[in-house]
C-alpha atoms as a PDB file:
ATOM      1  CA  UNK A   1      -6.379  13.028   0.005  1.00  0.00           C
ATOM      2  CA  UNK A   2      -3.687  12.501   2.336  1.00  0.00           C
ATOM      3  CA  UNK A   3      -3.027  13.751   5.993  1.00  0.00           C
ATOM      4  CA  UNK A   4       1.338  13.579   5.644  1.00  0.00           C
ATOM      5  CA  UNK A   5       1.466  11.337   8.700  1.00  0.00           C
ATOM      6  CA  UNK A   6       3.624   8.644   7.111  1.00  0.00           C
ATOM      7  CA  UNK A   7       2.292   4.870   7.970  1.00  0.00           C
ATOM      8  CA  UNK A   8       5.287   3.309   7.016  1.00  0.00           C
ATOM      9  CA  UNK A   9       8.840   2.876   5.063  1.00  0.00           C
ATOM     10  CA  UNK A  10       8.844   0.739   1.737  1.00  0.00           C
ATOM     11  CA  UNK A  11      12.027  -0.420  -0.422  1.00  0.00           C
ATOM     12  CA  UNK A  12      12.195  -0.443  -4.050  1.00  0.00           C
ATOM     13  CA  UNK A  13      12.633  -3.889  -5.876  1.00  0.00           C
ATOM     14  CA  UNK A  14      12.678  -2.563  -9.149  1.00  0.00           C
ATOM     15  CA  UNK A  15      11.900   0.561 -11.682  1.00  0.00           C
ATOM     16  CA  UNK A  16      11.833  -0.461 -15.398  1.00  0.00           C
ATOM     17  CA  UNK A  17      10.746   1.203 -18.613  1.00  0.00           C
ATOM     18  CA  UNK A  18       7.997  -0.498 -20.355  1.00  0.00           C
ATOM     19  CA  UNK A  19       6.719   0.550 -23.653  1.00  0.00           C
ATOM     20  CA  UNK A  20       3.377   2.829 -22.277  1.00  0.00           C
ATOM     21  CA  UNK A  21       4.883   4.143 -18.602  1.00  0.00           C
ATOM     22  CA  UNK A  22       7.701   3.101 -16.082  1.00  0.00           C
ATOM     23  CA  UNK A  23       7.032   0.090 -13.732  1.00  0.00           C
ATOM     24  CA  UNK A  24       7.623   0.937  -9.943  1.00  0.00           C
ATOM     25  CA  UNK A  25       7.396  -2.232  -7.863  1.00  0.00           C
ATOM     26  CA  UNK A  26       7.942  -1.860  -4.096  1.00  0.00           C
ATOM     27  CA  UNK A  27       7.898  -4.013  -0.767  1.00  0.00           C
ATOM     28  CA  UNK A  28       4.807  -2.568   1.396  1.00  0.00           C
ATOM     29  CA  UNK A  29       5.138  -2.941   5.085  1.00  0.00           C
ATOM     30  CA  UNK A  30       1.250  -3.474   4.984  1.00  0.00           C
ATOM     31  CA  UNK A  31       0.332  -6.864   6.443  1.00  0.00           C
ATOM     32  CA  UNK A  32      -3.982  -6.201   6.029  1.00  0.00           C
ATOM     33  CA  UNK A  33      -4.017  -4.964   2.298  1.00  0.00           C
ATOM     34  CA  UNK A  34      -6.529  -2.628   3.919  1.00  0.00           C
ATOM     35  CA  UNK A  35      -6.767   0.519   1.452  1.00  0.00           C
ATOM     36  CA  UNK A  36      -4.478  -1.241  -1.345  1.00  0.00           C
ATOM     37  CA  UNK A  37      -7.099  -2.845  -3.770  1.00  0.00           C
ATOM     38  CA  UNK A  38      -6.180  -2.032  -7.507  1.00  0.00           C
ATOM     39  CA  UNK A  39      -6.996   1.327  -8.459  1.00  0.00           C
ATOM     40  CA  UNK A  40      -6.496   2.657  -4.449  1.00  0.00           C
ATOM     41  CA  UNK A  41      -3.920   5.790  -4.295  1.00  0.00           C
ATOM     42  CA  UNK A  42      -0.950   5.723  -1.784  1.00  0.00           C
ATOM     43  CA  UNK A  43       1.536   8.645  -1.221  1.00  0.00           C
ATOM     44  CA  UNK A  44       4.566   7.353  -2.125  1.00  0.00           C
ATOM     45  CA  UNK A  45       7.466   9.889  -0.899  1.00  0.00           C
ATOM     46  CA  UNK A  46       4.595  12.021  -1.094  1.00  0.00           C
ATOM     47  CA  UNK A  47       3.476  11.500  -4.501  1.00  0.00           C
ATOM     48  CA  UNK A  48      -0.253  10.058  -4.999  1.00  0.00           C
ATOM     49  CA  UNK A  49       0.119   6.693  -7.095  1.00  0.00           C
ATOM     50  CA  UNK A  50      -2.240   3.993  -8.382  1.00  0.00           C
ATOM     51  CA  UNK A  51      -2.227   0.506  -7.483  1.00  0.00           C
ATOM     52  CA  UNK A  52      -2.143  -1.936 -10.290  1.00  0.00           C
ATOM     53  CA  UNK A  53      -3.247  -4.642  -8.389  1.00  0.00           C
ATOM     54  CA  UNK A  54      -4.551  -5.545  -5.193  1.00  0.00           C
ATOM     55  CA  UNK A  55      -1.152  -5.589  -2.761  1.00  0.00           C
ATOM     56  CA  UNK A  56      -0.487  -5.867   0.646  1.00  0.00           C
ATOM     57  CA  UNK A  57       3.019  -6.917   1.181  1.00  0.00           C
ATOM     58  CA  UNK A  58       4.206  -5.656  -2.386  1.00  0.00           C
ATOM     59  CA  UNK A  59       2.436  -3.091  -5.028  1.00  0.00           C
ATOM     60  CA  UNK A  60       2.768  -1.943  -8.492  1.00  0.00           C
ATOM     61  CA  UNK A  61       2.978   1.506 -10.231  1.00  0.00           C
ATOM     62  CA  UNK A  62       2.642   3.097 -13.495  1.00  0.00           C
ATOM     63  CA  UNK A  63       4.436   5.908 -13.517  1.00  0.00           C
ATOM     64  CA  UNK A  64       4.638   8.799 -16.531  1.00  0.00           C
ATOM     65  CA  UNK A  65       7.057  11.302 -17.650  1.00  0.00           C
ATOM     66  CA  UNK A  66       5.466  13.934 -15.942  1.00  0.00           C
ATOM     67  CA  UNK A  67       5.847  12.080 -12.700  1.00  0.00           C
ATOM     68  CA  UNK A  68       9.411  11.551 -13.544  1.00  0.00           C
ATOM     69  CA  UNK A  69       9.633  14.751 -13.940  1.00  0.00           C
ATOM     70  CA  UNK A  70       7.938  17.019 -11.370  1.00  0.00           C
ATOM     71  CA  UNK A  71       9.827  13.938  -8.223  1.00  0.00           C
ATOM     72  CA  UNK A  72      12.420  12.849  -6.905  1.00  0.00           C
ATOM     73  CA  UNK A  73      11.002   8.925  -7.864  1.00  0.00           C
ATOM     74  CA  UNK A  74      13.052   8.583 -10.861  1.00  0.00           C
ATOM     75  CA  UNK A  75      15.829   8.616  -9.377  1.00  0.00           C
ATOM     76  CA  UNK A  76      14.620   5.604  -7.459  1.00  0.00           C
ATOM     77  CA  UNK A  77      17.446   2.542  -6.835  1.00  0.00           C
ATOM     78  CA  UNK A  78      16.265  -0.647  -5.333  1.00  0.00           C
ATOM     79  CA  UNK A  79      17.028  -1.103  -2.478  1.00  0.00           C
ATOM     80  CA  UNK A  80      16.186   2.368  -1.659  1.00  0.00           C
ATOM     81  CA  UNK A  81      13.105   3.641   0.711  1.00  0.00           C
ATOM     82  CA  UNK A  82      10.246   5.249   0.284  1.00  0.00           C
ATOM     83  CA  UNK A  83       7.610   6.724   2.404  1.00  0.00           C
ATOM     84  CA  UNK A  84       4.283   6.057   2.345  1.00  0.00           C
ATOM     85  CA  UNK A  85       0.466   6.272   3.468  1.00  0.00           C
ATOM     86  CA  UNK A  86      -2.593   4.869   2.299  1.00  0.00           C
ATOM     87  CA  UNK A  87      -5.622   7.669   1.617  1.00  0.00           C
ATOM     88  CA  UNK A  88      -7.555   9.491   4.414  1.00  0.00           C
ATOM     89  CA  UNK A  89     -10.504   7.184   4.971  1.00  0.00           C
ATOM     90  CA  UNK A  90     -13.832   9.342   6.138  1.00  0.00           C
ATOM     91  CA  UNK A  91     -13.373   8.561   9.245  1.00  0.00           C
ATOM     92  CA  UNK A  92     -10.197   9.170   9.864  1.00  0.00           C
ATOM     93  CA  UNK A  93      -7.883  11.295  12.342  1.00  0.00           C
ATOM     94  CA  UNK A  94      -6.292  13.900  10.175  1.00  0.00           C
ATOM     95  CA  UNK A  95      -2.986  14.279  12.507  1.00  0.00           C
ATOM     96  CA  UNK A  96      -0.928  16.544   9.939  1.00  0.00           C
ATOM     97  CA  UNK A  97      -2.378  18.864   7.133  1.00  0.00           C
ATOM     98  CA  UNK A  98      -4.133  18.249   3.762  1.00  0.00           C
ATOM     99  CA  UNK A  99      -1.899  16.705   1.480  1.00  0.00           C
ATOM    100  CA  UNK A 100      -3.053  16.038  -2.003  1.00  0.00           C
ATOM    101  CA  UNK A 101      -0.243  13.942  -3.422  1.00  0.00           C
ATOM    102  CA  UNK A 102       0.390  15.932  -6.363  1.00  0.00           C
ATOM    103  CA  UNK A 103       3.952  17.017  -5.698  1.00  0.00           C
ATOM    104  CA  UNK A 104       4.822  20.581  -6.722  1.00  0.00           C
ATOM    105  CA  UNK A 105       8.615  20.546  -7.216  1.00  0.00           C
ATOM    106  CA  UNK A 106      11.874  19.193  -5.693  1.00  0.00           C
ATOM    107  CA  UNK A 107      13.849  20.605  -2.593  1.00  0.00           C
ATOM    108  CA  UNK A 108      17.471  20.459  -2.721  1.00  0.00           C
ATOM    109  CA  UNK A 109      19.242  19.287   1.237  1.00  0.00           C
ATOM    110  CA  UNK A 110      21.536  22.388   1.672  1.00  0.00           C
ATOM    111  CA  UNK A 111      21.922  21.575   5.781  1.00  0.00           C
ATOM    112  CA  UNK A 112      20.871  18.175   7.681  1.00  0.00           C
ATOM    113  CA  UNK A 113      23.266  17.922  10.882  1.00  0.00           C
ATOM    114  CA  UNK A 114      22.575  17.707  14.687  1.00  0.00           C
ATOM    115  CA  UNK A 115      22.093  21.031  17.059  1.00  0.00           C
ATOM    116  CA  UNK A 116      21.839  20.197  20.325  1.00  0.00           C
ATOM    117  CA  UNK A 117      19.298  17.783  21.009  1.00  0.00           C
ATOM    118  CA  UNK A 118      17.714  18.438  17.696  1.00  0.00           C
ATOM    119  CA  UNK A 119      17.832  17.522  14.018  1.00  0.00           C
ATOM    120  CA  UNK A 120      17.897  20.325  11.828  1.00  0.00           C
ATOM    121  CA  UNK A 121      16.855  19.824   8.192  1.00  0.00           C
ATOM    122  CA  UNK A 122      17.169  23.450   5.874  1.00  0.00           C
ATOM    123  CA  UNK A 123      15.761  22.815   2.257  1.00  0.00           C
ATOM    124  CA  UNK A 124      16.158  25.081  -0.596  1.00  0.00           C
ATOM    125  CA  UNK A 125      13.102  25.602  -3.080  1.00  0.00           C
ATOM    126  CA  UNK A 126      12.858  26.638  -6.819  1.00  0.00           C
ATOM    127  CA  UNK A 127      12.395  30.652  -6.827  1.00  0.00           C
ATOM    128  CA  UNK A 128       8.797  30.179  -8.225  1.00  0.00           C
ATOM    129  CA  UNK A 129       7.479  28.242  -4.838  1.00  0.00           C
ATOM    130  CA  UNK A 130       9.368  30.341  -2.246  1.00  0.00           C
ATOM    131  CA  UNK A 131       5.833  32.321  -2.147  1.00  0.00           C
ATOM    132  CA  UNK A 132       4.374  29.653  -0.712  1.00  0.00           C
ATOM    133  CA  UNK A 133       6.595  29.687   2.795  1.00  0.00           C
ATOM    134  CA  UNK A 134       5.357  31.038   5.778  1.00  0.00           C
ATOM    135  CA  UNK A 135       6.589  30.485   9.309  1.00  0.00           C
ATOM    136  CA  UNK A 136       4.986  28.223  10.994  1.00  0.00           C
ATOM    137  CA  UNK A 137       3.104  26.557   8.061  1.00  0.00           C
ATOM    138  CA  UNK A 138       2.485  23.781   6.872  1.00  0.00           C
ATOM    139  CA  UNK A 139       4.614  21.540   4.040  1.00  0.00           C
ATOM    140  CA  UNK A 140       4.810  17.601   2.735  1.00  0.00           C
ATOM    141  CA  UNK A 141       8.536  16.779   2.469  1.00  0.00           C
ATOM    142  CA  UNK A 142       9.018  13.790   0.675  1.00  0.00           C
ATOM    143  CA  UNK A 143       4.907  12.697   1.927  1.00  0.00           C
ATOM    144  CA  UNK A 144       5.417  13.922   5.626  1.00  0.00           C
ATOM    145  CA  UNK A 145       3.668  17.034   7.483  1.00  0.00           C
ATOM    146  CA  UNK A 146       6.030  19.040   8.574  1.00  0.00           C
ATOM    147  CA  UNK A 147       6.041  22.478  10.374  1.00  0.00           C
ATOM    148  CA  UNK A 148       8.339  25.152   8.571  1.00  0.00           C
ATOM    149  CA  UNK A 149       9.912  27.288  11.221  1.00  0.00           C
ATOM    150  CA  UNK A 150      12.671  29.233   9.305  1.00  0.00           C
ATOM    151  CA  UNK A 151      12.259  31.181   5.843  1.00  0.00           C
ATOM    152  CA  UNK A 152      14.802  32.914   3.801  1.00  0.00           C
ATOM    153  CA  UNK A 153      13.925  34.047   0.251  1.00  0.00           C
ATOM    154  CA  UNK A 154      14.777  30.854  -1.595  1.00  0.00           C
ATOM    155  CA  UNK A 155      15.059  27.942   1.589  1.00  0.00           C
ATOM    156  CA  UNK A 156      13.149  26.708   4.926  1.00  0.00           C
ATOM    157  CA  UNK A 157      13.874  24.784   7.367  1.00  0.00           C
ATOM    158  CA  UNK A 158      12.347  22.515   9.980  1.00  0.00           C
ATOM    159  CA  UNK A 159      13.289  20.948  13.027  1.00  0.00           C
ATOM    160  CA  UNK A 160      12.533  16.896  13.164  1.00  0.00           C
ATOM    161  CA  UNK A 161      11.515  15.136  15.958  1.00  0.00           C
ATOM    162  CA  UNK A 162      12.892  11.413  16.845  1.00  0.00           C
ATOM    163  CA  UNK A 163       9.374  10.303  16.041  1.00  0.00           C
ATOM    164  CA  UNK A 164       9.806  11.507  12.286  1.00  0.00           C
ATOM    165  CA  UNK A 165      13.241   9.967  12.230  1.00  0.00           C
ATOM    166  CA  UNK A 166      12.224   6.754  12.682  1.00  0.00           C
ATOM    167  CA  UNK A 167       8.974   6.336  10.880  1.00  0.00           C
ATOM    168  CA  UNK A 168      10.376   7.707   7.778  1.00  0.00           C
ATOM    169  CA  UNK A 169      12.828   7.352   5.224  1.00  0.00           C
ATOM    170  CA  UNK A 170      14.432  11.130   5.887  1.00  0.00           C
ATOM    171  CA  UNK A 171      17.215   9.744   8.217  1.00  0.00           C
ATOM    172  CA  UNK A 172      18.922   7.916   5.617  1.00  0.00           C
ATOM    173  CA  UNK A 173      18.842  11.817   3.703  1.00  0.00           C
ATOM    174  CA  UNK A 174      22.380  13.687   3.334  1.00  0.00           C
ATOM    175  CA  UNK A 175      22.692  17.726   1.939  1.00  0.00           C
ATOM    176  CA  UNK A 176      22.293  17.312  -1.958  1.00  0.00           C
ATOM    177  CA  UNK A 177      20.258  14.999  -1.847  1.00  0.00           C
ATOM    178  CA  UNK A 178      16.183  16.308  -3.664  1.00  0.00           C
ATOM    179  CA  UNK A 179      12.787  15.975  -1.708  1.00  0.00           C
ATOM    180  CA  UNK A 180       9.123  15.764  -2.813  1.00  0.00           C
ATOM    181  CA  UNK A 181       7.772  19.140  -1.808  1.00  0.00           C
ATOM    182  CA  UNK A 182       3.996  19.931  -1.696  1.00  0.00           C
ATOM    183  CA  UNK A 183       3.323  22.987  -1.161  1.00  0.00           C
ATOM    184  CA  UNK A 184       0.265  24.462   1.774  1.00  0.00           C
ATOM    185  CA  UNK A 185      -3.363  23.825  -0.421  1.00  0.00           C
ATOM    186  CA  UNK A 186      -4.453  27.049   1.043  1.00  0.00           C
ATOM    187  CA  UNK A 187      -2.128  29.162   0.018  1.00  0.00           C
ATOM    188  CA  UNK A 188      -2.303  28.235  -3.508  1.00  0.00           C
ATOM    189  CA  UNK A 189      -5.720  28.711  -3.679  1.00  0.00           C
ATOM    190  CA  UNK A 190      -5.686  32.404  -1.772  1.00  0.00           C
ATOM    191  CA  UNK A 191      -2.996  33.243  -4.724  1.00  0.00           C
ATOM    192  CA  UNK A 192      -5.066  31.674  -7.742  1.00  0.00           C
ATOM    193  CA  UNK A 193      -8.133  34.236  -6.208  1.00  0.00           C
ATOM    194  CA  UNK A 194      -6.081  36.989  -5.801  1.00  0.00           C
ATOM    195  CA  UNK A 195      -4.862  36.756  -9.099  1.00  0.00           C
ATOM    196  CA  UNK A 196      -8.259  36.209 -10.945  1.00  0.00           C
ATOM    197  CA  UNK A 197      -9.493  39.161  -8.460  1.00  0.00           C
END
């Protein structure tokens, strides 16, 4: 479980097939290896992954087809960043909104430009998530909370703060470019029930 309060910005040093899974190896900004033991998850661009080993200033990851498939992580160049956080310990501050890991599907950049004062990011969705957009909730773009504040029937957008800008990797983000999106816990759950009631 994840809060979407990124920790830090990673960089790829390499993505390779290997016979059983792809290889992900990445540069951590993490200089106390607390949370990073093998087998510890960390949200990388917002997508829960498994250390191989223990890591502090570099980590390991298998990654599947399915992973692959479902993010934006195989389309991973090194050299390029990544977001990420280690797991909510118990006794943790949980600053932004439960955030599983388990990425739903990709956003596609349609608008990122300056207005005013503010950065305004709109993302469009696949047709089959829109559902799950309400103004004013809650979404993981690419691992980070974010608050949605506009909704049209296929897109969102939300306003970033400097904050965001610099703790993340979404400055370096241009329209066409695809985003991790995880979609509010809640309001999958309230559909699954409605469904089965």
């Amino acid at each position: 479980m994840f809060t979407g309060i990124v920790e830090g910005v990673g960089v790829v040093k390499n993505l390779k097939e290997q016979e059983e899974s792809w290889l992900l190896q990445l540069d951590l900004p993490f200089a106390d290896g607390d949370g990073l033991e093998a087998g510890a998850s960390l949200a990388v661009n917002g997508c829960c992954l498994t250390m191989k080993e223990d890591g502090s200033t570099d980590g390991s990851f298998d990654l599947l087809e399915e992973t692959l498939k479902r993010t934006n992580l195989g389309n991973l160049q090194v050299g390029d960043r990544v977001n990420l956080e280690r797991s909510l310990a118990a006794n943790g501050r949980l600053g932004g909104h439960f955030v599983t890991g388990h990425v739903d599907g990709p956003g596609l950049i349609e608008i990122f430009e300056e207005r005013g004062k503010n950065l305004y990011l709109q993302v469009r969705v696949e047709e089959k998530n829109a559902k799950y957009l309400v103004d004013k909730g809650c979404i993981a773009v690419d691992g980070c909370s974010l608050t949605v504040c506009e909704v049209t029937d296929l897109s969102f957008a939300v306003w970033l703060i400097p904050h965001t800008l610099d703790q993340t990797n979404l400055k370096g983000r241009k329209p066409g470019d695809t985003l991790n999106l995880e979609f509010d816990l809640l309001a999958k759950y309230v559909e699954r029930i409605q469904l089965k009631g």
